[in-house]
Protein backbone atom coordinates (compact mmCIF):
# COMPACT_ATOMS: atom_id res chain seq x y z
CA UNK A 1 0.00 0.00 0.00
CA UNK A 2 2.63 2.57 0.70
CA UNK A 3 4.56 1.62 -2.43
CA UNK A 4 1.12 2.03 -4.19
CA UNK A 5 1.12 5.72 -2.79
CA UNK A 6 4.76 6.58 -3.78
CA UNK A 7 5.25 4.57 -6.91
CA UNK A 8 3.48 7.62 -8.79
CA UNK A 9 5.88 9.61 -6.79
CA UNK A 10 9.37 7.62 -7.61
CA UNK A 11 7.96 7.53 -11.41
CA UNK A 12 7.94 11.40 -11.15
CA UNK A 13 11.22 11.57 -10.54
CA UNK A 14 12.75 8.27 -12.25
CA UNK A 15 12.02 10.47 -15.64
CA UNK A 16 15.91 11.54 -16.32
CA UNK A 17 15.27 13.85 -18.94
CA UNK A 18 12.32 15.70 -16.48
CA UNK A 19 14.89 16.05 -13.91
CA UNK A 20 17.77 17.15 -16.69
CA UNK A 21 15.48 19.93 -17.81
CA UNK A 22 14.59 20.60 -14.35
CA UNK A 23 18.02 21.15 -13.90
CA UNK A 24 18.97 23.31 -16.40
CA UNK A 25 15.71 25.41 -15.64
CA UNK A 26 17.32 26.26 -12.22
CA UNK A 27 20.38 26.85 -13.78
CA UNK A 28 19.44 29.13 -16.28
CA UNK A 29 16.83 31.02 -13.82
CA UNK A 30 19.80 31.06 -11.17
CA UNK A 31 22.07 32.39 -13.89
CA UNK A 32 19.82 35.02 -14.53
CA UNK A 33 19.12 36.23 -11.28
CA UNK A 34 22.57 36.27 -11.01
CA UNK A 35 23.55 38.61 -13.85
CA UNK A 36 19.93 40.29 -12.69
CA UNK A 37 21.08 40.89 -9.48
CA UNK A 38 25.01 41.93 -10.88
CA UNK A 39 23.11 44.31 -13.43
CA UNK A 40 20.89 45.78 -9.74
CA UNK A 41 24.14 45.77 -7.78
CA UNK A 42 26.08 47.45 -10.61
CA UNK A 43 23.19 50.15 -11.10
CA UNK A 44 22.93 50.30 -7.59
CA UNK A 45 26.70 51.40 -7.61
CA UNK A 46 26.15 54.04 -9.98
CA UNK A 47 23.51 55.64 -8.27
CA UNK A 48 25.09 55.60 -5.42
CA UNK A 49 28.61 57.21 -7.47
CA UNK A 50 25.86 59.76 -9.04
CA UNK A 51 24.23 60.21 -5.87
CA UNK A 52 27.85 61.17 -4.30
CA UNK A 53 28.67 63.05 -7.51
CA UNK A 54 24.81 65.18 -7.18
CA UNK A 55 25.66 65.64 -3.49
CA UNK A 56 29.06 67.39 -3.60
CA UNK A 57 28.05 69.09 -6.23
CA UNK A 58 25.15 70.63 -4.45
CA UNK A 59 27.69 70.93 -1.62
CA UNK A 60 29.80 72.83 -3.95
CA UNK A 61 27.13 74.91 -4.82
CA UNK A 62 25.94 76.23 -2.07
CA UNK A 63 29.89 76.89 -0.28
CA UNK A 64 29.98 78.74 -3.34
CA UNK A 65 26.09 80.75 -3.25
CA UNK A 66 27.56 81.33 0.34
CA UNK A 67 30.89 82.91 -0.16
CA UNK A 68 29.63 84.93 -2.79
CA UNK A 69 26.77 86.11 -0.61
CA UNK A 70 28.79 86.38 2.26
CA UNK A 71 31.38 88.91 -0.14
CA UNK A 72 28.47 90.61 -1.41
CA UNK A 73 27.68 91.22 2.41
CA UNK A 74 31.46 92.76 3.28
CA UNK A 75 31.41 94.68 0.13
CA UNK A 76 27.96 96.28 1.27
CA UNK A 77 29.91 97.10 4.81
CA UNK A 78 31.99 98.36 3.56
CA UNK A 79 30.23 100.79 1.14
CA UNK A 80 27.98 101.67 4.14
CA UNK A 81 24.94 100.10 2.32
CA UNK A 82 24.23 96.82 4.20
CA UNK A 83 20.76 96.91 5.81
CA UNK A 84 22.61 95.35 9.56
CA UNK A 85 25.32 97.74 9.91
CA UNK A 86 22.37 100.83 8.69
CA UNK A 87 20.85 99.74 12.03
CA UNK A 88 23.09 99.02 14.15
CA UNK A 89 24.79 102.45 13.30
CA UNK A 90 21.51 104.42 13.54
CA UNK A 91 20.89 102.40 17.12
CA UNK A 92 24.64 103.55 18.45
CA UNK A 93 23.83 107.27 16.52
CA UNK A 94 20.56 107.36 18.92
CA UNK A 95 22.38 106.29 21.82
CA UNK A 96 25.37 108.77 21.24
CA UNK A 97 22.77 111.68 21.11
CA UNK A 98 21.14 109.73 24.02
CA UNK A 99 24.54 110.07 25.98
CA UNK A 100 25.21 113.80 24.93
CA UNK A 101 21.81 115.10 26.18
CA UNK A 102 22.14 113.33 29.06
CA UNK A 103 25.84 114.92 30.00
CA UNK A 104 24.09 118.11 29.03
CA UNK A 105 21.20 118.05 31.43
CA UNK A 106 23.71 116.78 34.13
CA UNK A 107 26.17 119.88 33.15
CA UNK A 108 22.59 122.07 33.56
CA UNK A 109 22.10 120.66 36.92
CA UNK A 110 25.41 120.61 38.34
CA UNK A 111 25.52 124.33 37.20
CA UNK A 112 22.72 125.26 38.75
CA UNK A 113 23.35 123.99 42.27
CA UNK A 114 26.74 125.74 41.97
CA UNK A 115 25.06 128.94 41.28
CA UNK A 116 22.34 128.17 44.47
CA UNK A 117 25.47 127.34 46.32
CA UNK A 118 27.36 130.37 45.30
CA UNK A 119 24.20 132.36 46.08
CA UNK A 120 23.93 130.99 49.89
CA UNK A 121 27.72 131.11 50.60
CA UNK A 122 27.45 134.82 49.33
CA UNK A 123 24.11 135.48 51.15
CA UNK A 124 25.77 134.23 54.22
CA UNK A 125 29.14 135.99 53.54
CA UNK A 126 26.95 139.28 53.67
CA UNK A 127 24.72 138.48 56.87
CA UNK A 128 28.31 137.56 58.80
CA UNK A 129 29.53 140.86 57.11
CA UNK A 130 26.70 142.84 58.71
CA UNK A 131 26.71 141.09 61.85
CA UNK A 132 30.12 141.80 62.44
CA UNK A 133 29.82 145.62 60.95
CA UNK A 134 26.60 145.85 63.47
CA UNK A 135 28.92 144.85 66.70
CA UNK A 136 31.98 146.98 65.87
CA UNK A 137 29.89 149.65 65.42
CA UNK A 138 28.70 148.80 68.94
CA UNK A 139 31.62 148.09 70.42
CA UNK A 140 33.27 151.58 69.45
CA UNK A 141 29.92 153.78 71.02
CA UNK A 142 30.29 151.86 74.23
CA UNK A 143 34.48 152.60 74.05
CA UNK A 144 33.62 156.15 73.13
CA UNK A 145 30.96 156.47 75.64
CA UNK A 146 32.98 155.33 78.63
CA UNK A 147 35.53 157.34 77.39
CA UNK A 148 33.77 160.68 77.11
CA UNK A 149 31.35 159.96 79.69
């Protein structure tokens, strides 16, 4: 009974030329998946060379948008044209004109409590004046009165 079920089986594979061409088949289909597979790995290796090649290109490319934007930039500065250093000078031209009204309103105020100091030292400097004009003049009627008297 069991060589009933595989006889069908060994007279599959008893057929020589069946299993020649099934060889060859794989052959041929392994041959071609090789070269397939060479032919992906080769393309594969080109994009990837291309891929490089498009990259440092565009690498190249841009150091090179840079540097000339970056010159374009210093030649602006120094022309006086580029929009930054506009700015930044009109910023340190506000704060300069900041700084000299400031020193001008402290030279006003410092000048005007040397003049209300001036004032009170000279205000006093005239009260002491008549105070001491007001007791010599005393002091020489009493000496004259005890003198004459």
């Amino acid at each position: 009974m069991t060589s009933a079920l595989l006889s069908p089986m060994v007279d599959y594979y008893n057929d020589e030329d069946d299993l020649d061409s099934v060889d060859d088949d794989d052959e041929r289909s392994f041959r071609g998946r090789d070269s397939e597979e060479d032919t992906e790995d080769a393309s594969e290796t080109d994009l990837a060379k291309h891929d490089e090649e498009d990259y440092v290109e565009i690498k190249e490319q841009m150091y090179q948008d840079k540097l000339a934007s970056l010159k374009r930039q210093l030649q602006q500065l120094q022309e006086g044209t580029l929009q930054e250093y506009q700015k930044r000078m009109k910023k340190l031209d506000q704060q300069y004109k900041e700084r000299l009204r400031n020193a001008d309103l402290f030279l006003q105020l410092e000048t005007e409590q040397v003049e209300r100091n001036y004032i009170k030292e000279k205000k006093a400097a005239v009260k002491e004046f008549d105070d001491k004009k007001v007791e010599l003049k005393e002091n020489l009627i009493g000496i004259w009165q005890v003198t004459f008297v």
